[in-house]
Protein backbone atom coordinates (compact mmCIF):
# COMPACT_ATOMS: atom_id res chain seq x y z
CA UNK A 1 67.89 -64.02 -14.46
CA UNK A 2 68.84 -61.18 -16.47
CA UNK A 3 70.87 -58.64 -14.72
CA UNK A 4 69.08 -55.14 -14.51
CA UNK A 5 71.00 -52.43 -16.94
CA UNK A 6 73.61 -50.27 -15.09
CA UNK A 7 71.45 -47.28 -15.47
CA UNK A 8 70.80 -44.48 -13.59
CA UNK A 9 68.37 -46.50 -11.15
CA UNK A 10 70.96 -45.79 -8.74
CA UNK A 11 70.48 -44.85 -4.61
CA UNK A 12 68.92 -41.84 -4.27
CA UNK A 13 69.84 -39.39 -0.94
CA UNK A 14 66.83 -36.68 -0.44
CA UNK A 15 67.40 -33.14 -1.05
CA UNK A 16 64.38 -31.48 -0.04
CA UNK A 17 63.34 -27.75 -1.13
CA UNK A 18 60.54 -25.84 -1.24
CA UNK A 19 58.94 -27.67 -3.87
CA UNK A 20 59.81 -31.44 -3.86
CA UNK A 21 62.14 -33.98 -2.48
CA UNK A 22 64.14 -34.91 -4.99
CA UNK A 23 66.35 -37.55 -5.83
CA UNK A 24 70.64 -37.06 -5.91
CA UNK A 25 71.60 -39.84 -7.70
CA UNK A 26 74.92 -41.98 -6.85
CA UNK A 27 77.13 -41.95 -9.99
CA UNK A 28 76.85 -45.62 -11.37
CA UNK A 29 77.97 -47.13 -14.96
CA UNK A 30 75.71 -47.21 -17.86
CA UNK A 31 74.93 -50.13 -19.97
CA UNK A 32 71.82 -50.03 -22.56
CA UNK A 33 69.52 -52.36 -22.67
CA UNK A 34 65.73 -52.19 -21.42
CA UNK A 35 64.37 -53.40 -18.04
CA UNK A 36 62.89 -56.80 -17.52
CA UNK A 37 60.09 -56.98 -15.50
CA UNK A 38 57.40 -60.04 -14.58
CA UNK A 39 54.11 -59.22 -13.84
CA UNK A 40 53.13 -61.61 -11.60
CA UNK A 41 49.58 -63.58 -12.04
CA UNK A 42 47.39 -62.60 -9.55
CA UNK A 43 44.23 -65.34 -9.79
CA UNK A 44 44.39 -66.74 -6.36
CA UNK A 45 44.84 -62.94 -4.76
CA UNK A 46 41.07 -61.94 -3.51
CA UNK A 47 40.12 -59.07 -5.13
CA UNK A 48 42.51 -59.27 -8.71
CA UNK A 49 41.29 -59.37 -11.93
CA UNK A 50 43.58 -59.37 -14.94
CA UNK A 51 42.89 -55.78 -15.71
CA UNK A 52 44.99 -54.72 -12.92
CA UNK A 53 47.77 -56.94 -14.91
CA UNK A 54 46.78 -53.86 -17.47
CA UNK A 55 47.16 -51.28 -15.44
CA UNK A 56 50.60 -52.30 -13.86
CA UNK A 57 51.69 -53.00 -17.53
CA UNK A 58 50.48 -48.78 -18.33
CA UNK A 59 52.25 -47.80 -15.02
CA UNK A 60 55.59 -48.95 -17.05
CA UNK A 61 54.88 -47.49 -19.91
CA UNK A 62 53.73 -44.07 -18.47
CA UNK A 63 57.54 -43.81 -17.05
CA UNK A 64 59.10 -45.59 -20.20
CA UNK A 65 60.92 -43.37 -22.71
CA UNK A 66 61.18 -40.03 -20.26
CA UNK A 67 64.41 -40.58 -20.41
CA UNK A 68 66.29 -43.25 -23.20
CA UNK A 69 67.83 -45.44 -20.48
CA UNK A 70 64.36 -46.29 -19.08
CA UNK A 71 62.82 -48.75 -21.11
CA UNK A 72 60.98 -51.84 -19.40
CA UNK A 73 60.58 -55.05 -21.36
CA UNK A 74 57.59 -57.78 -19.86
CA UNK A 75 58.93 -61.47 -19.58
CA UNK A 76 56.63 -64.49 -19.01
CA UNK A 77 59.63 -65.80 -16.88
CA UNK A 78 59.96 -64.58 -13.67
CA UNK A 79 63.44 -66.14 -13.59
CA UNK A 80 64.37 -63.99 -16.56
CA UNK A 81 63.03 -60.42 -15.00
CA UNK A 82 65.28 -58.61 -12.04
CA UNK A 83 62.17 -56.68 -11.34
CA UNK A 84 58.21 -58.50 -10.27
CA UNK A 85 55.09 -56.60 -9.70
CA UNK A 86 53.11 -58.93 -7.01
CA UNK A 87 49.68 -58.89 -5.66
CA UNK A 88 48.81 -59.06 -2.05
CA UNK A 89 45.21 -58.59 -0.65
CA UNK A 90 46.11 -55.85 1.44
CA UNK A 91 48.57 -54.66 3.62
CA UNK A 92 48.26 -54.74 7.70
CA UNK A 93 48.69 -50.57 8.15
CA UNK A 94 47.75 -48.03 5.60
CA UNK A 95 49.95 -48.58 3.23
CA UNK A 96 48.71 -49.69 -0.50
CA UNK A 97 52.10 -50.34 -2.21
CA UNK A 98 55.66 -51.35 -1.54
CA UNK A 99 58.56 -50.76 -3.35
CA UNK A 100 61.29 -53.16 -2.18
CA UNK A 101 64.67 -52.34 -3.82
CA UNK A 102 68.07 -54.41 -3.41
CA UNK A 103 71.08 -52.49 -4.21
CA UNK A 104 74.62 -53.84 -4.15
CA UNK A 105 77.69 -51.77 -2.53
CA UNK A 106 78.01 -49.28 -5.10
CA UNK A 107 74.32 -48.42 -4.89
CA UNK A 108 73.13 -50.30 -8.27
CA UNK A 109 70.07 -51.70 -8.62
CA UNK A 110 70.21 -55.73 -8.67
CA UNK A 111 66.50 -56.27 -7.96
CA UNK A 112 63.27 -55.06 -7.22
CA UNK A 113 59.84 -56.42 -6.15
CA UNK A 114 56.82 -53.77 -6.37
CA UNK A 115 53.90 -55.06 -4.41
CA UNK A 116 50.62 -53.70 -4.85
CA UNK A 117 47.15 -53.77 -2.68
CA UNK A 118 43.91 -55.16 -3.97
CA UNK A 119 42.38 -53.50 -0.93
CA UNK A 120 43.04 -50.34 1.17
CA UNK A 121 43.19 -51.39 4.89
CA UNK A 122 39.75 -50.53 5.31
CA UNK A 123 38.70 -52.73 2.82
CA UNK A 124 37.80 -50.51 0.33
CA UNK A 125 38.94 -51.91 -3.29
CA UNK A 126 42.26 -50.71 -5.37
CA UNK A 127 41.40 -50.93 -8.73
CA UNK A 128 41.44 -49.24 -12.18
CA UNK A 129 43.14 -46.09 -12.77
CA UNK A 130 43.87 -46.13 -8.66
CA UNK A 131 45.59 -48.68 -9.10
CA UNK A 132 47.61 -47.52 -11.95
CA UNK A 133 48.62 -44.56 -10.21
CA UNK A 134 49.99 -46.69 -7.19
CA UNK A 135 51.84 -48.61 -9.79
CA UNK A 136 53.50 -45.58 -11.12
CA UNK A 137 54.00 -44.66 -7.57
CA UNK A 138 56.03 -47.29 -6.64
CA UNK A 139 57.88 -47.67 -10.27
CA UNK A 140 59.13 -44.38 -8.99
CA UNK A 141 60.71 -45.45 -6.46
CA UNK A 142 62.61 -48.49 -8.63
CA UNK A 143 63.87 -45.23 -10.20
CA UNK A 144 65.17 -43.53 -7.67
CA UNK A 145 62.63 -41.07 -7.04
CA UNK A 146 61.59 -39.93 -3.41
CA UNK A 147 58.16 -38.77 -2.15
CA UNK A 148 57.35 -34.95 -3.74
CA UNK A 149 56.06 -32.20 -1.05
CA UNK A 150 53.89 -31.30 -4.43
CA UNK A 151 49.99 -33.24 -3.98
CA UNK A 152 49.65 -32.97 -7.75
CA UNK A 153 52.88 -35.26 -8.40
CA UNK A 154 52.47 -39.05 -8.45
CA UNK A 155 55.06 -39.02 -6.06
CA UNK A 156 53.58 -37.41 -3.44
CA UNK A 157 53.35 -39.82 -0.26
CA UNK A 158 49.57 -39.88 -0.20
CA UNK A 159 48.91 -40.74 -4.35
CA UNK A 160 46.16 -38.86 -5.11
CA UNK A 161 46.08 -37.98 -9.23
CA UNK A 162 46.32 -40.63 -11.63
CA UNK A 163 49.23 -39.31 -13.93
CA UNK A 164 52.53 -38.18 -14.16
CA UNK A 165 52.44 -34.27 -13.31
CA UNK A 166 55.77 -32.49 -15.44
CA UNK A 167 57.54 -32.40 -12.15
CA UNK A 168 57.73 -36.34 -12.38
CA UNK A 169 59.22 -35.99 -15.50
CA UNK A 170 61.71 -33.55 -14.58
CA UNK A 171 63.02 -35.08 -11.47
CA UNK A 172 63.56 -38.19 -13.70
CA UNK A 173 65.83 -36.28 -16.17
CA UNK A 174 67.11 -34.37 -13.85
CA UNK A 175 68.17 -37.67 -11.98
CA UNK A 176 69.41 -39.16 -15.48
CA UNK A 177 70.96 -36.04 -16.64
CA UNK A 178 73.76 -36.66 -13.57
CA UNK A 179 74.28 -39.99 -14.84
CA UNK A 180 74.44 -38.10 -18.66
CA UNK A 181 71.41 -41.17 -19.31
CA UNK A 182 69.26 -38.36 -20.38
CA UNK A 183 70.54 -38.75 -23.68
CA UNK A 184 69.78 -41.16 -26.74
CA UNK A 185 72.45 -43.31 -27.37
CA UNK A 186 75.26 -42.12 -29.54
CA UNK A 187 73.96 -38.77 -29.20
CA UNK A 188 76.88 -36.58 -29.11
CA UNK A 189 75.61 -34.27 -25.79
CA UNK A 190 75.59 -38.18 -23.87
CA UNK A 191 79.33 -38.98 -22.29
């Protein structure tokens, strides 16, 4: 398995104000490189169909490039990725996604699984640009981001808009810009 970039996905401790809760990123090395990630297939998952493969893959994107040290790459290998995006029929309380993040002792990222809901608990489907959304959702948690007091982010803890609001952006560079990440590399203003 590849081994995730040392990047500014990093532990995040809340800081909450008026506006959001926002992430304080632990200070962690940088390495380039983009972010592998398997999409799992989802066939014998009641409910899938391969556009929410799609939609997971335009969650990754959506984040990709906010800042230069987030970049995700797809791999056909799950042994090759650090990070999967499964499919479960639905979860038993009212929860539609799961972001499930392994750190090691300094707080780095080693691994991530993002599991998303074909079905709300009350049976009603997850699909299209729903599902997206939830996708972003939880890819903003891989990133360090916590749940936004603002309903019009995509981090808010009940999703409810289907695309990044600016305040998604900016608590990503703002999260990178602690690391110095928020910068191409080479670029002079970076380290």
């Amino acid at each position: 398995m590849r081994p995730l970039p040392r990047i500014g996905i990093a532990a995040a401790v809340c800081v909450l104000t008026s506006a959001a809760v926002r992430p304080a990123p632990v200070p962690i090395d940088a390495a380039p490189g983009p972010i592998f990630v398997w999409i799992a297939p989802g066939a014998g998952v009641a409910g899938w169909s391969a556009d929410d493969a799609v939609q997971a893959r335009r969650a990754l994107a959506a984040w990709s490039g906010i800042v230069p040290a987030v970049r995700f790459a797809l791999t056909d290998d799950s042994a090759d990725a650090p990070v999967h995006v499964v499919w479960v029929s639905r979860f038993a309380d009212a929860r539609t996604g799961e972001a499930r993040v392994a750190r090691d002792h300094g707080g780095v990222v080693t691994g991530a699984t993002i599991a998303l809901a074909m079905r709300h608990a009350d049976g009603r489907p997850v699909a299209g640009d729903a599902l997206r959304a939830l996708a972003m959702h939880e890819v903003g948690h891989l990133l360090g981001l916590q749940h936004s007091l603002n309903p019009r982010s995509i981090m808010a803890p009940v999703v409810r808009v289907r695309a990044l609001a600016p305040e998604d952006s900016a608590a990503l560079r703002r999260a990178f810009a602690t690391e110095g990440l928020d910068q191409p590399a080479g670029d002079p203003r970076s380290g």
